[in-house]
Protein backbone atom coordinates (compact mmCIF):
# COMPACT_ATOMS: atom_id res chain seq x y z
CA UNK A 1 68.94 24.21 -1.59
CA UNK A 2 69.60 26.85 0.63
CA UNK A 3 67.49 27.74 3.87
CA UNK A 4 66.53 31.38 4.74
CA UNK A 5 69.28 32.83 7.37
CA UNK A 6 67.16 33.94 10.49
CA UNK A 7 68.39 37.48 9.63
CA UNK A 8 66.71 36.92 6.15
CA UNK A 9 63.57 36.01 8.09
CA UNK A 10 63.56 39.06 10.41
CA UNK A 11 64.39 41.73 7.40
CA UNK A 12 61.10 40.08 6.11
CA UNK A 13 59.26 40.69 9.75
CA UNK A 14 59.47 44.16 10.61
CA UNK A 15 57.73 43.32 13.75
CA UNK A 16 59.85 40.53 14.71
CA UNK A 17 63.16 42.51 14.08
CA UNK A 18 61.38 45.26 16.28
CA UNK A 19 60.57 42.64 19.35
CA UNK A 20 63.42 41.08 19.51
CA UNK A 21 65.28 44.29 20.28
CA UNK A 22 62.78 43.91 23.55
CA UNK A 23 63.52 40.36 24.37
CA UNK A 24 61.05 38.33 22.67
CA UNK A 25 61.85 35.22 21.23
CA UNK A 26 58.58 35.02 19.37
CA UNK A 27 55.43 37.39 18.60
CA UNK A 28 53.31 37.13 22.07
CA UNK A 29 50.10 37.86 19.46
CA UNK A 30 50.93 35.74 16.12
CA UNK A 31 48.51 32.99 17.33
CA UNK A 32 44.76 33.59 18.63
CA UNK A 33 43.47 30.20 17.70
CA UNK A 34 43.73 27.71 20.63
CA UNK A 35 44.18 24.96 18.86
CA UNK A 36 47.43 26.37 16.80
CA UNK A 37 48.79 27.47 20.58
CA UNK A 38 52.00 25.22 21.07
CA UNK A 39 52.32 27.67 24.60
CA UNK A 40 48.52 27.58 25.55
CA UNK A 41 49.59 25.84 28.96
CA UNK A 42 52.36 28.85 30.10
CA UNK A 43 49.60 31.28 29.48
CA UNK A 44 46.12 29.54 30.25
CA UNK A 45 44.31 32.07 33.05
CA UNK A 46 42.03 29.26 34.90
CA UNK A 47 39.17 30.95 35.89
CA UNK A 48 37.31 29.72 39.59
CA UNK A 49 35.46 26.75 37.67
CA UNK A 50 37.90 25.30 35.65
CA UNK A 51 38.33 21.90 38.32
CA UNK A 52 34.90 21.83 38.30
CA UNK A 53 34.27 22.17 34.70
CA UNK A 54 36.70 19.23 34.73
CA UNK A 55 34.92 17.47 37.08
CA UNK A 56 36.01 14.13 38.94
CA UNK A 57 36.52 11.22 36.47
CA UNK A 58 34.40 8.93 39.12
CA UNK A 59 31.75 10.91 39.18
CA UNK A 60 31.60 12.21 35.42
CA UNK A 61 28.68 15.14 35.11
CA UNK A 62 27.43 16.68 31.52
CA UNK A 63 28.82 20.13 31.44
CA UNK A 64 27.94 23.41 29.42
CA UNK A 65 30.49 25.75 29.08
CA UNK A 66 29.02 29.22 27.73
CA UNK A 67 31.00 32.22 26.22
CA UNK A 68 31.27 34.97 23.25
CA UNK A 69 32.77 34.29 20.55
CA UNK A 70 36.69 34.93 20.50
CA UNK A 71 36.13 34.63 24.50
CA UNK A 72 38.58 31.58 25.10
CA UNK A 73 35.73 28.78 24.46
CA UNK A 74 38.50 26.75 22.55
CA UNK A 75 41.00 27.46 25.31
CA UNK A 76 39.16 25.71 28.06
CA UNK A 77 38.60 22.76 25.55
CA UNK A 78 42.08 22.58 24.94
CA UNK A 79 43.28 22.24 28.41
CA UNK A 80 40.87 19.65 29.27
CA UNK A 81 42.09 18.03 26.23
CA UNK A 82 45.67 18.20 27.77
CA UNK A 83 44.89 17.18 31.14
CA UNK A 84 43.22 14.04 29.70
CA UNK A 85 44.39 11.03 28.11
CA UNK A 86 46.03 10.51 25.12
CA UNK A 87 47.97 13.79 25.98
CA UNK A 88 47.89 13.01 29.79
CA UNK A 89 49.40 9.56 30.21
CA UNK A 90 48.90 9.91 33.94
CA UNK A 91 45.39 10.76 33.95
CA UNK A 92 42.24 8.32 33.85
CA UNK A 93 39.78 10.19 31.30
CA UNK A 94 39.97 9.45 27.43
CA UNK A 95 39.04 12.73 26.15
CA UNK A 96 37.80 12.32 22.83
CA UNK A 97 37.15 15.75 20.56
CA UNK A 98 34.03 16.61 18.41
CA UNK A 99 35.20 19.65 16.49
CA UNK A 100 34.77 18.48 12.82
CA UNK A 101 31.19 19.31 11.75
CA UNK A 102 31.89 19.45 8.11
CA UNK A 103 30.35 16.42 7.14
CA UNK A 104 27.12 18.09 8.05
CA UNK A 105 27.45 21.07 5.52
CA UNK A 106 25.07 20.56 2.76
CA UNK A 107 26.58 20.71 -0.56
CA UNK A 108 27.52 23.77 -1.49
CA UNK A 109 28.85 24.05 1.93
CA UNK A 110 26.70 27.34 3.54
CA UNK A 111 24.14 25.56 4.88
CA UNK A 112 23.86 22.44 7.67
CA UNK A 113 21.64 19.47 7.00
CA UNK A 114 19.53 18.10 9.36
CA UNK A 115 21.37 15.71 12.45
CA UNK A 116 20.02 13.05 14.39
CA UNK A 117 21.64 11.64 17.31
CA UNK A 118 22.58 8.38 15.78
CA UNK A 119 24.65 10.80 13.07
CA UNK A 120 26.00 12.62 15.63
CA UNK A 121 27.58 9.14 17.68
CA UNK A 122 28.78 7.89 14.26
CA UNK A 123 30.87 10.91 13.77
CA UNK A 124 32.22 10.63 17.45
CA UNK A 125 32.85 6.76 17.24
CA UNK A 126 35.22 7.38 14.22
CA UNK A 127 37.47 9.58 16.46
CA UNK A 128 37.00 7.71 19.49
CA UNK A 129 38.10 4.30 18.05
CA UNK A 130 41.51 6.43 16.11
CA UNK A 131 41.57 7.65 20.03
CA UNK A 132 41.43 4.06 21.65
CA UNK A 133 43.74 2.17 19.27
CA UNK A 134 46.56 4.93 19.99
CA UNK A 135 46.00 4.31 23.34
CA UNK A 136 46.40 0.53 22.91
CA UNK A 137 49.03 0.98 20.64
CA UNK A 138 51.02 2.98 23.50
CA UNK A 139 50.82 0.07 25.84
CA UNK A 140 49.10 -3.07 24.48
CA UNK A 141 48.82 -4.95 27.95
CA UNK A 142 44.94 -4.39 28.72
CA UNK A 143 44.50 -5.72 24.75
CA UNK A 144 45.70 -8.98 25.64
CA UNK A 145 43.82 -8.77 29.19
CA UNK A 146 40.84 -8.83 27.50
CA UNK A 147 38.63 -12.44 26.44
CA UNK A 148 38.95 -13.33 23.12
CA UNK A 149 34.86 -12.72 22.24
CA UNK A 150 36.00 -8.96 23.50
CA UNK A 151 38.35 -8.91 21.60
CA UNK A 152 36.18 -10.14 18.17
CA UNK A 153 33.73 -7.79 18.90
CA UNK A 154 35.79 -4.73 19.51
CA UNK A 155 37.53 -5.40 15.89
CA UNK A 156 33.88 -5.30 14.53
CA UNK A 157 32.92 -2.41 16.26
CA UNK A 158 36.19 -0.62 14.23
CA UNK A 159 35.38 -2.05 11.05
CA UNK A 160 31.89 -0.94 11.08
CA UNK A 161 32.83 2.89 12.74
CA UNK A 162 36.39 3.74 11.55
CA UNK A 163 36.94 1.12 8.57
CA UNK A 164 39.45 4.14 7.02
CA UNK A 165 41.92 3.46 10.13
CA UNK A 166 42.00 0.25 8.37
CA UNK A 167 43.46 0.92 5.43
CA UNK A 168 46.22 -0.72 3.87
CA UNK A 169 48.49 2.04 3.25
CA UNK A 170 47.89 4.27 6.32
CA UNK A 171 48.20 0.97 8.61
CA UNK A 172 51.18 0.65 6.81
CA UNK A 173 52.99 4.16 7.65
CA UNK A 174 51.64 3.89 10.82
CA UNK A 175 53.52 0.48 11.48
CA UNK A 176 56.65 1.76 10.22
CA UNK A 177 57.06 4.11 12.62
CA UNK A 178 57.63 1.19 14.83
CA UNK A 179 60.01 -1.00 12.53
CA UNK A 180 63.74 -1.10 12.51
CA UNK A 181 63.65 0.55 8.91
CA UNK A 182 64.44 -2.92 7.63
CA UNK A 183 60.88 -3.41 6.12
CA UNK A 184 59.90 -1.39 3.05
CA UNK A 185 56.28 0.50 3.51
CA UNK A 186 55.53 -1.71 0.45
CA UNK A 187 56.40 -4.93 2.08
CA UNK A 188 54.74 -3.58 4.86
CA UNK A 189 51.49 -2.76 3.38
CA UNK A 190 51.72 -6.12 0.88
CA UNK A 191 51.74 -7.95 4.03
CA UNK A 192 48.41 -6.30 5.42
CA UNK A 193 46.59 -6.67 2.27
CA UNK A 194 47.08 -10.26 2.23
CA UNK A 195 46.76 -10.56 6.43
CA UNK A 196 49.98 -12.44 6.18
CA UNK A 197 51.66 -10.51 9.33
CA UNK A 198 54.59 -13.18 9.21
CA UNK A 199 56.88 -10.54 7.84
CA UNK A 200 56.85 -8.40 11.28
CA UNK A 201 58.25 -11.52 12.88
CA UNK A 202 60.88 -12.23 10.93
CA UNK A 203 62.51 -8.93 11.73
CA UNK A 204 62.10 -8.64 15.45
CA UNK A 205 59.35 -6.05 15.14
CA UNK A 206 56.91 -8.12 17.56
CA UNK A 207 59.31 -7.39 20.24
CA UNK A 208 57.29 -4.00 20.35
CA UNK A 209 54.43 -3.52 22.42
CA UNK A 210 52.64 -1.78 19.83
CA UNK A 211 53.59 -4.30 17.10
CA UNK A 212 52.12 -7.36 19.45
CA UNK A 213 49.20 -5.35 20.07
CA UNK A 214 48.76 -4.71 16.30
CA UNK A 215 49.80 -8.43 15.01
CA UNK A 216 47.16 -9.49 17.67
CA UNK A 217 44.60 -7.11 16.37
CA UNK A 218 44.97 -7.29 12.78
CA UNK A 219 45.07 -11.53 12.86
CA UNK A 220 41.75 -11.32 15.16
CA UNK A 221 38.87 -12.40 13.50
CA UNK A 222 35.86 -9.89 14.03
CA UNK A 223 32.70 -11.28 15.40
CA UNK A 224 29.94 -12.28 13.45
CA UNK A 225 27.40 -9.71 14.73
CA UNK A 226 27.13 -6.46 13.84
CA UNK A 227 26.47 -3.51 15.41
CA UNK A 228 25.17 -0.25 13.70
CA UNK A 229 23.10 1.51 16.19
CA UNK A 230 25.52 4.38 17.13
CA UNK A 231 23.93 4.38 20.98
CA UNK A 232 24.37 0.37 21.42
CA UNK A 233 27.99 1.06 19.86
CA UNK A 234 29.39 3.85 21.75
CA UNK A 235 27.88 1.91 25.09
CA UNK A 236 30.23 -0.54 24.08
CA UNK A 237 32.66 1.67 23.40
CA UNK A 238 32.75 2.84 27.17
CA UNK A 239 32.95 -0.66 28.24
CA UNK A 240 36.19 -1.33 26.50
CA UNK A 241 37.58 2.40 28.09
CA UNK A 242 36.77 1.12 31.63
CA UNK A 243 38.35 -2.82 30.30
CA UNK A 244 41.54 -1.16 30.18
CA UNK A 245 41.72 0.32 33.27
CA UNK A 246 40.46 4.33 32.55
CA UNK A 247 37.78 5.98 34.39
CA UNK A 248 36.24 7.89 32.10
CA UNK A 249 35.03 8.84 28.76
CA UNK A 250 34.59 12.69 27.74
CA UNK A 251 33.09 13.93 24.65
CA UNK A 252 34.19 17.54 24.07
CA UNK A 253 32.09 19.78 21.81
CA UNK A 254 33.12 22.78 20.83
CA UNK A 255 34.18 24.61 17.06
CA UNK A 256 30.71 25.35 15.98
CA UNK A 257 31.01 29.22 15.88
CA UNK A 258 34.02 29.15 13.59
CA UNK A 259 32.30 26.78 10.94
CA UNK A 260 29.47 28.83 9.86
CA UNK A 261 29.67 31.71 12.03
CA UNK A 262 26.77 33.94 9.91
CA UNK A 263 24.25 30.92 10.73
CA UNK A 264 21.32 32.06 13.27
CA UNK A 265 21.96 30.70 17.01
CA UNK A 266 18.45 28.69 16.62
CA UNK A 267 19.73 26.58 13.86
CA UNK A 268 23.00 25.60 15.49
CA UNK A 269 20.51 24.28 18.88
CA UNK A 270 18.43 22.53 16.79
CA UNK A 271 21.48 20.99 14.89
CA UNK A 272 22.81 20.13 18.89
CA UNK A 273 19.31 18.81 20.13
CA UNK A 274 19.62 15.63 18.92
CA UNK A 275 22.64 15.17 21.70
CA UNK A 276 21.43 17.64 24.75
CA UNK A 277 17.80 15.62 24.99
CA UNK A 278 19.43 12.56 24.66
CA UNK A 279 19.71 12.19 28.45
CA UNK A 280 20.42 8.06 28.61
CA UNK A 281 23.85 9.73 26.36
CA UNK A 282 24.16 12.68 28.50
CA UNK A 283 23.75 10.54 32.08
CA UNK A 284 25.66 7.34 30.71
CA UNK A 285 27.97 6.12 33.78
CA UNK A 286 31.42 7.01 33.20
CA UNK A 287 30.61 9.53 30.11
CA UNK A 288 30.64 12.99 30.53
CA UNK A 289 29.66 14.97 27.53
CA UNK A 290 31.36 18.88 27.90
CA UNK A 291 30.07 21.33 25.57
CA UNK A 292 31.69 24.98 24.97
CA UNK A 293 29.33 26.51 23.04
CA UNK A 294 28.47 30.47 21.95
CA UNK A 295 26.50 32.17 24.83
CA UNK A 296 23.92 32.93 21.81
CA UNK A 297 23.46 29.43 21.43
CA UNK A 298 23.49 28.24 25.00
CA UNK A 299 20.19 30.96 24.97
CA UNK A 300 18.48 29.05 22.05
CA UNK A 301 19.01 25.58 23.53
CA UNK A 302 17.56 26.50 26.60
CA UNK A 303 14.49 27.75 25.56
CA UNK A 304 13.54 23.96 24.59
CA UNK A 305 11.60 22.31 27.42
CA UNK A 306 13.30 18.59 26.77
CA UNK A 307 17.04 20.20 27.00
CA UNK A 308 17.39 19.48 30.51
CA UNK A 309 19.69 22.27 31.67
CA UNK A 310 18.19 21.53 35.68
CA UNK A 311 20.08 18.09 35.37
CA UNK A 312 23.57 19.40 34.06
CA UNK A 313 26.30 22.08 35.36
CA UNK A 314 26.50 24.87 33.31
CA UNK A 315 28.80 28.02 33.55
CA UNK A 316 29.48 31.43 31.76
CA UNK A 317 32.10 32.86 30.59
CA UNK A 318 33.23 36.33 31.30
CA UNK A 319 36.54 38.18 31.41
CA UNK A 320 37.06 41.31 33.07
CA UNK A 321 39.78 43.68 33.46
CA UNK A 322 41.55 41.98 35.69
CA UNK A 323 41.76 38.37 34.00
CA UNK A 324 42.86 39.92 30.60
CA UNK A 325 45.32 42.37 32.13
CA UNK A 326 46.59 38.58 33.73
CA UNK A 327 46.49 36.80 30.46
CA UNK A 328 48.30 39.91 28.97
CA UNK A 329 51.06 39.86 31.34
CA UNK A 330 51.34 35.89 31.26
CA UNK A 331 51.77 35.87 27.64
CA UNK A 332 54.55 38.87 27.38
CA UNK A 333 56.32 37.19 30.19
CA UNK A 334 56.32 33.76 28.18
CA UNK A 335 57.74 35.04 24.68
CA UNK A 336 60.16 37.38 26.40
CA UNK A 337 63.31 37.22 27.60
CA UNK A 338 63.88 40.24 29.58
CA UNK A 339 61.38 39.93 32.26
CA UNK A 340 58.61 42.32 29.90
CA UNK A 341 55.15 41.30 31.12
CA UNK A 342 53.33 44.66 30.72
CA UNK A 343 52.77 46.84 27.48
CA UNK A 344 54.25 50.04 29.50
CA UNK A 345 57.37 48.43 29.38
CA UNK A 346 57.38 48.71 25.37
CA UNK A 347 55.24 52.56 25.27
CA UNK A 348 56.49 56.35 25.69
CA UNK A 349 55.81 57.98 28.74
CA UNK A 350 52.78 60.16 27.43
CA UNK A 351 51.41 56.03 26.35
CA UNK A 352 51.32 54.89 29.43
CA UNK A 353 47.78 54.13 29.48
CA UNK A 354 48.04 51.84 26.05
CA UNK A 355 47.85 48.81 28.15
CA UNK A 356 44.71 49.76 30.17
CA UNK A 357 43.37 51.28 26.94
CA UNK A 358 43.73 47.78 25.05
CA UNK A 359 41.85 45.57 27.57
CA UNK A 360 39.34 48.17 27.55
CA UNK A 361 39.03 48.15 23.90
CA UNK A 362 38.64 44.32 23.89
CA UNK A 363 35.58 44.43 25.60
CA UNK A 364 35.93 41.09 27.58
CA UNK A 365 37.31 39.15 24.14
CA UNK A 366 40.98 37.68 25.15
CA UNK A 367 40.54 37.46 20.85
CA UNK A 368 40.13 40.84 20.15
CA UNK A 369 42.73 42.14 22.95
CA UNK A 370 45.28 39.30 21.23
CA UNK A 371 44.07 40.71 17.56
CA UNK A 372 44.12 43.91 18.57
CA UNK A 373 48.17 44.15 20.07
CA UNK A 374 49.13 42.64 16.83
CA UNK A 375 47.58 44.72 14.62
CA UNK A 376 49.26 47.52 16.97
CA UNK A 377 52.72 46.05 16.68
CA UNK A 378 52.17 45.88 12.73
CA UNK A 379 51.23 49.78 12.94
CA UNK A 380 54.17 50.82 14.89
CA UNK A 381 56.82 48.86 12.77
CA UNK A 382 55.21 49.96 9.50
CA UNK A 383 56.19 53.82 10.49
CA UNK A 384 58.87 53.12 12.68
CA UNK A 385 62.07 55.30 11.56
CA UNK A 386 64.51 54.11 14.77
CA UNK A 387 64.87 50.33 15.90
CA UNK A 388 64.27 50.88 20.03
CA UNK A 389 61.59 53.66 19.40
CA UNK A 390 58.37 52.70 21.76
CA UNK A 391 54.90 52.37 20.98
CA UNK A 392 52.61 55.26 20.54
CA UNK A 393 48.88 56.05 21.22
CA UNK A 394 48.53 56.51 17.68
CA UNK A 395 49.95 52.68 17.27
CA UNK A 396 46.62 51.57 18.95
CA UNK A 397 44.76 53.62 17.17
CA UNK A 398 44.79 52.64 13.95
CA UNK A 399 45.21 49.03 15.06
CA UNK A 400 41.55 50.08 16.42
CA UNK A 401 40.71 51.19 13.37
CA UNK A 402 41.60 48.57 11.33
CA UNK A 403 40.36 45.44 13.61
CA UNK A 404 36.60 47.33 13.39
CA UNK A 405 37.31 47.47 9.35
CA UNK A 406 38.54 43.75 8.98
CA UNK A 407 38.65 41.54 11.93
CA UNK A 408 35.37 42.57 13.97
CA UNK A 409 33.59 39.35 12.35
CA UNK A 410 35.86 37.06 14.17
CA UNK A 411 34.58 38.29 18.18
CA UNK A 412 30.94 39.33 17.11
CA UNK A 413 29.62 36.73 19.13
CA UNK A 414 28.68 38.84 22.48
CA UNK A 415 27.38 38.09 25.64
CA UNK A 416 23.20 38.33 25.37
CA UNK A 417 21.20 41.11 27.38
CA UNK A 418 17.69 40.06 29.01
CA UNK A 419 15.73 42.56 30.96
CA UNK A 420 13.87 41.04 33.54
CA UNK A 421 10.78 43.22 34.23
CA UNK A 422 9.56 41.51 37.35
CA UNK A 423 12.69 41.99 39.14
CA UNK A 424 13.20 44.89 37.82
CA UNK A 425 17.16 43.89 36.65
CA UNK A 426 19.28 43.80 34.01
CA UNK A 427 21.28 40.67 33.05
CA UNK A 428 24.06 40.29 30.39
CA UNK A 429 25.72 36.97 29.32
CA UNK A 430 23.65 35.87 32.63
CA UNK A 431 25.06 37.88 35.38
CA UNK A 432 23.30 40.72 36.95
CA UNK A 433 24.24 44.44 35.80
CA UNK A 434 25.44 45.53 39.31
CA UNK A 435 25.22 49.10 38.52
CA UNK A 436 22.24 50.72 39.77
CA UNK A 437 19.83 52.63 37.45
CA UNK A 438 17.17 54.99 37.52
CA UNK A 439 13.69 54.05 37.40
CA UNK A 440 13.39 55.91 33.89
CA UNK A 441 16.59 54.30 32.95
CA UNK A 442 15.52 51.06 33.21
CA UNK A 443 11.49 52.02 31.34
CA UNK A 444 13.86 52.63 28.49
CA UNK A 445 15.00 49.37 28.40
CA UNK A 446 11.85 47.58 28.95
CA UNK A 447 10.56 49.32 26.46
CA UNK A 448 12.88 48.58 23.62
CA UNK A 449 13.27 44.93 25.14
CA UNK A 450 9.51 44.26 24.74
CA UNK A 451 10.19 45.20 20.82
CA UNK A 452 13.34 42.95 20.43
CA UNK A 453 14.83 44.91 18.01
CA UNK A 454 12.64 47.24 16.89
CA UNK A 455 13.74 50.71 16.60
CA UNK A 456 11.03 53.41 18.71
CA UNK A 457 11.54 57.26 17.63
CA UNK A 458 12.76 59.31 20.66
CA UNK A 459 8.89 60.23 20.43
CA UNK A 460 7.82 56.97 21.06
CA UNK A 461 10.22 55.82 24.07
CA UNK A 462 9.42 59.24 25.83
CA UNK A 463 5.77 59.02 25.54
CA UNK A 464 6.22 55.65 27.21
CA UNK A 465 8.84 56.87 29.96
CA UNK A 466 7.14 60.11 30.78
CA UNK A 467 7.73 63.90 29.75
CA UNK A 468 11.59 64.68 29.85
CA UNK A 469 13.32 67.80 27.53
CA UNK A 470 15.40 66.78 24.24
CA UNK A 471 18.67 67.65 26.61
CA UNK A 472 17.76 65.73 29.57
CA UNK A 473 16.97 62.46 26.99
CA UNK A 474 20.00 62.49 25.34
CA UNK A 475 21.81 62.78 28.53
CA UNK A 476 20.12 60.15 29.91
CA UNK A 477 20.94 57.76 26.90
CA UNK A 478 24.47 58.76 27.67
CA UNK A 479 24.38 57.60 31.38
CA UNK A 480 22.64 54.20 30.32
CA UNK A 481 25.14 53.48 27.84
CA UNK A 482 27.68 54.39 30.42
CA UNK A 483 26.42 51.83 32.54
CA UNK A 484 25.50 48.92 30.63
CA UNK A 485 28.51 49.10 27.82
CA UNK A 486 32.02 48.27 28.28
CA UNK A 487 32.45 50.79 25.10
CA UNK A 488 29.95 53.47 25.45
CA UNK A 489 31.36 54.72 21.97
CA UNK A 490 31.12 51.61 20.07
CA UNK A 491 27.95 50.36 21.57
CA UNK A 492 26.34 46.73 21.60
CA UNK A 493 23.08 46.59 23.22
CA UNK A 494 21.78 50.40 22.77
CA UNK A 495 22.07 50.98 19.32
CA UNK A 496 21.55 54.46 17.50
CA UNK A 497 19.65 54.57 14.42
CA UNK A 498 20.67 57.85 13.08
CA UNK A 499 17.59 59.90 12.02
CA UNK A 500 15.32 57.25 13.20
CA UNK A 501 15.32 56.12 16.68
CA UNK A 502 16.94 53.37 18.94
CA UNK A 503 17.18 49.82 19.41
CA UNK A 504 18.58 46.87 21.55
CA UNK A 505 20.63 44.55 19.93
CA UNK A 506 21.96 41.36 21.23
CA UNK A 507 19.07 40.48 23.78
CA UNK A 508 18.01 36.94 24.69
C-alpha cells in the first residue's frame, strides 16, 4: 500500500503549502488544546507565579489556579505535569491527573450526578495506582525495599482501586514490551491467568528490573484486610510515595470547562465541594491538591463559608498585550525556520498592524488569538492567487467573522466583573480596573450591578444617575465601555439591549 508523498499532503493543505514558502515546518496554530501540544514546553510563557504555583515539594500547599476559559488553564497543568514525576525522572513529586469526569455524567450524558468525596478519591486512586506501578516498573528497587506486610497490603490496595490494571490481557501487552519477543502474548497472558510466572524465567526476562518488580508483585499474596474507604486508602497511598523515596504527591484538577461547558458555574462548585471542604485531604502532609479551574467557578466556590480559600494560595489568570504578543512570537519562532517570530513578517505593508490587531481581538484568550490566526491563514490561502503573496487586513477579517459565527463557544468563559460600592472600584477577574472613572460613570454601574442582569431603560438608569441630555448619555456609555472593555465593539460586561435598555453581563 502506498503512503501519501508529502507533496500529496501539501496540495491537500493549502495553508501548509503557503507556510512553508515562509519557513515553517508545521502550522504554529493547528493545535490549541494543551494536552495535544507535543511543543507546549518551547512555547510555554511562565507568568510571575508559576514556581510558586508549583510550590516546594517539602512544603506541599493546596493551590487554586483561576482563569477564562481558552485562557491557558490546561497549559499551566500541563507543565506541572512535565516538571513532575513520571515525566520528570529527576524530580521528587508524583503528579497524578484528575481530568476524566465522565463517570459522573448521568446517563444520557448532559447532566452530572451528585459526588461525594469518597467518589471523588476512588476516581483519583485508579490513576494514581496506574501512576505508581509505572513508576515501580521504571526502577523496581524501592519495591523490594519495602517489608513484606507493605508489600501485601499495597497489592490489596490495587486490587480493590484499579483491579482493571490487573487484567490478564493488558498485563500481558504490557509485559511484552519488556520480553525478548521470544514469549507469545498468549503464553504470556496463559501464564498470568494461572499465576504460574515460571515462564518469564525460563527466558531470561527476570533479568529486567521491571520484570523482577512485576514477578515479585504478581506472586505476592494481598493481605487479608481490606480497605474501601477512599480517605484511609489514598493516606496509604502517600505512604507508599514517600516509601520509595519521593517527596510529594500532587493531585491536579483541571478539564471541567471542556466537559459540559453550558452547565451553570454553581453546579460545577457544588460537584467540587466535596474535595475543597475536605481540609484533612486538602492539608494532608506531603499532598498538595492544585486546581485550575474557570474564574466563574472559582466565584461560586468561594461564596461557600466551609471552602476555606484563607487557608490555600490562590491566583488569577490574566494575559495582557504583552504576554500574548510573547506567546505569539515564541510560537512563530518554534515552527519556523527562517527566524519569523512576528505576523509583520508574513503581512503587506498597509497590514502592518494585523499582529497588534489579533492580540487585541483575542481579548486576553491565548485560545482565541491561536483560533483566530488559523482561521486567518485558512482565509488567505482560500483566495490566494500567487504562492509568496502576504496576508491582508481582510484575511483577519473574516477570520473575525467566522470565529464569532462558529468558535466563540470555545473562550466564552470570561473573567467576572464585581462592583464594589463601598470602595467605590471596579474589579474584573479580581484585579482592580485601574482606569479612573467619573462619579456618574461608576452610578451606572452600581446601578445595573445591584440588578445582576436586569436590563433598566435609559429612563430608568438616568433617573437614578441624575439629569444628563440623550447625547451626553450615549457618549458617556461610549467612554465606560472604552474603559472597562478590551473590545468596546463586541462588548462583555455592558451589554445593549436594542430597543430596550442595558445590562451587565458576566458579574460575580
Amino acid at each position: 500500500m502506498s503512503r501519501t508523498s508529502s507533496s500529496d499532503s501539501e496540495r491537500a493543505d493549502p495553508v501548509m503549502q503557503w507556510l512553508r514558502r515562509h519557513g515553517f515546518t508545521a502550522n504554529p496554530f493547528a493545535e490549541w488544546e494543551a494536552s495535544k501540544e507535543e511543543w507546549l514546553q518551547r512555547y510555554f510563557v511562565s507568568l510571575p507565579f508559576f514556581d510558586k504555583l508549583y510550590g516546594n515539594p517539602e512544603h506541599p500547599v493546596t493551590t487554586f489556579l483561576f482563569a477564562g476559559r481558552g485562557c491557558g488553564k490546561s497549559a499551566h497543568r500541563v507543565i506541572v505535569q512535565m516538571r513532575s514525576r513520571p515525566h520528570n525522572p529527576h524530580d521528587t513529586v508524583l503528579a497524578i491527573p484528575y481530568t476524566d469526569f465522565t463517570s459522573f455524567l448521568n446517563q444520557s450524558g448532559t447532566a452530572l450526578v451528585q459526588s461525594t468525596l469518597d467518589s471523588h478519591l476512588k476516581l483519583i486512586l485508579k490513576k494514581a495506582f496506574e501512576i505508581l506501578l509505572s513508576e515501580l516498573t521504571q526502577r523496581s528497587t524501592p519495591w523490594f525495599d519495602l517489608l513484606p506486610d507493605e508489600q501485601s497490603e499495597f497489592k490489596r490496595l490495587v486490587l480493590t482501586f484499579a483491579p482493571d490494571l490487573l487484567r490478564p490481557a493488558d498485563l500481558a501487552r504490557w509485559l511484552a514490551t519488556y520480553s525478548d519477543n521470544k514469549i507469545s502474548l498468549h503464553d504470556l497472558q496463559s501464564a498470568i491467568k494461572q499465576n504460574d510466572l515460571g515462564i518469564l524465567k525460563t527466558h531470561s526476562l527476570s533479568d529486567s528490573p521491571a520484570l523482577s518488580f512485576w514477578c515479585s508483585f504478581l506472586t505476592t499474596t494481598p493481605s487479608a484486610e481490606e480497605v474501601t474507604d477512599g480517605f484511609l486508602a489514598f493516606r496509604r497511598y502517600v505512604y507508599f510515595v514517600r516509601a520509595i523515596g519521593l517527596d510529594a504527591v500532587y493531585v491536579l484538577v483541571d478539564g471541567i470547562d471542556e466537559l459540559l461547558p453550558s452547565v451553570e458555574p454553581q453546579i460545577w462548585a457544588d460537584f467540587l465541594l466535596p474535595l475543597v471542604t475536605a481540609l484533612p485531604l486538602m492539608e494532608m502532609p506531603h499532598v498538595a491538591f492544585k486546581f485550575f479551574l474557570p474564574t466563574t467557578v472559582g466565584a461560586a466556590l468561594k461564596k461557600h463559608d466551609n471552602a476555606r480559600f484563607d487557608r490555600f494560595r490562590t491566583f488569577d489568570l490574566h494575559w495582557d498585550a504583552e504576554s500574548l504578543k510573547e506567546l505569539l512570537a515564541l510560537r512563530l519562532s518554534s515552527f519556523n525556520k527562517k527566524g519569523i517570530n512576528s505576523l509583520k513578517a508574513l503581512a503587506e505593508e498597509n497590514a502592518a498592524t494585523i499582529e497588534d490587531d489579533l492580540i487585541r481581538k483575542a481579548q486576553g484568550s491565548p485560545r482565541a488569538m491561536i483560533l483566530m490566526g488559523h482561521l486567518m491563514f485558512e482565509a488567505h490561502c482560500a483566495d490566494v492567487s500567487k504562492p509568496d503573496l502576504l496576508l491582508k487586513t481582510s484575511d483577519l477579517k473574516n477570520a473575525i467573522e467566522r470565529f464569532n459565527r462558529e468558535y466563540q463557544s470555545l473562550v466564552t468563559s470570561v473573567p467576572l466583573m464585581r462592583v464594589d460600592e463601598k470602595a467605590g472600584r471596579i474589579y474584573i477577574g479580581g484585579r482592580p480596573v485601574d482606569v479612573k472613572l467619573s462619579k456618574r460613570e461608576f452610578k451606572v454601574l452600581e446601578f445595573l450591578y445591584r440588578g445582576r442582569g436586569m436590563i433598566r431603560s435609559e429612563a430608568e438608569i438616568v433617573e437614578a444617575i441624575g439629569y444628563v441630555s440623550n447625547i451626553a448619555f450615549d457618549s458617556m456609555i461610549s467612554r465606560l465601555r472604552a474603559k472597562i472593555e478590551s473590545d468596546p465593539d463586541n462588548p462583555l460586561y455592558l451589554i445593549t439591549e436594542r430597543g430596550r435598555g442595558y445590562r451587565l453581563a458576566n458579574t460575580e
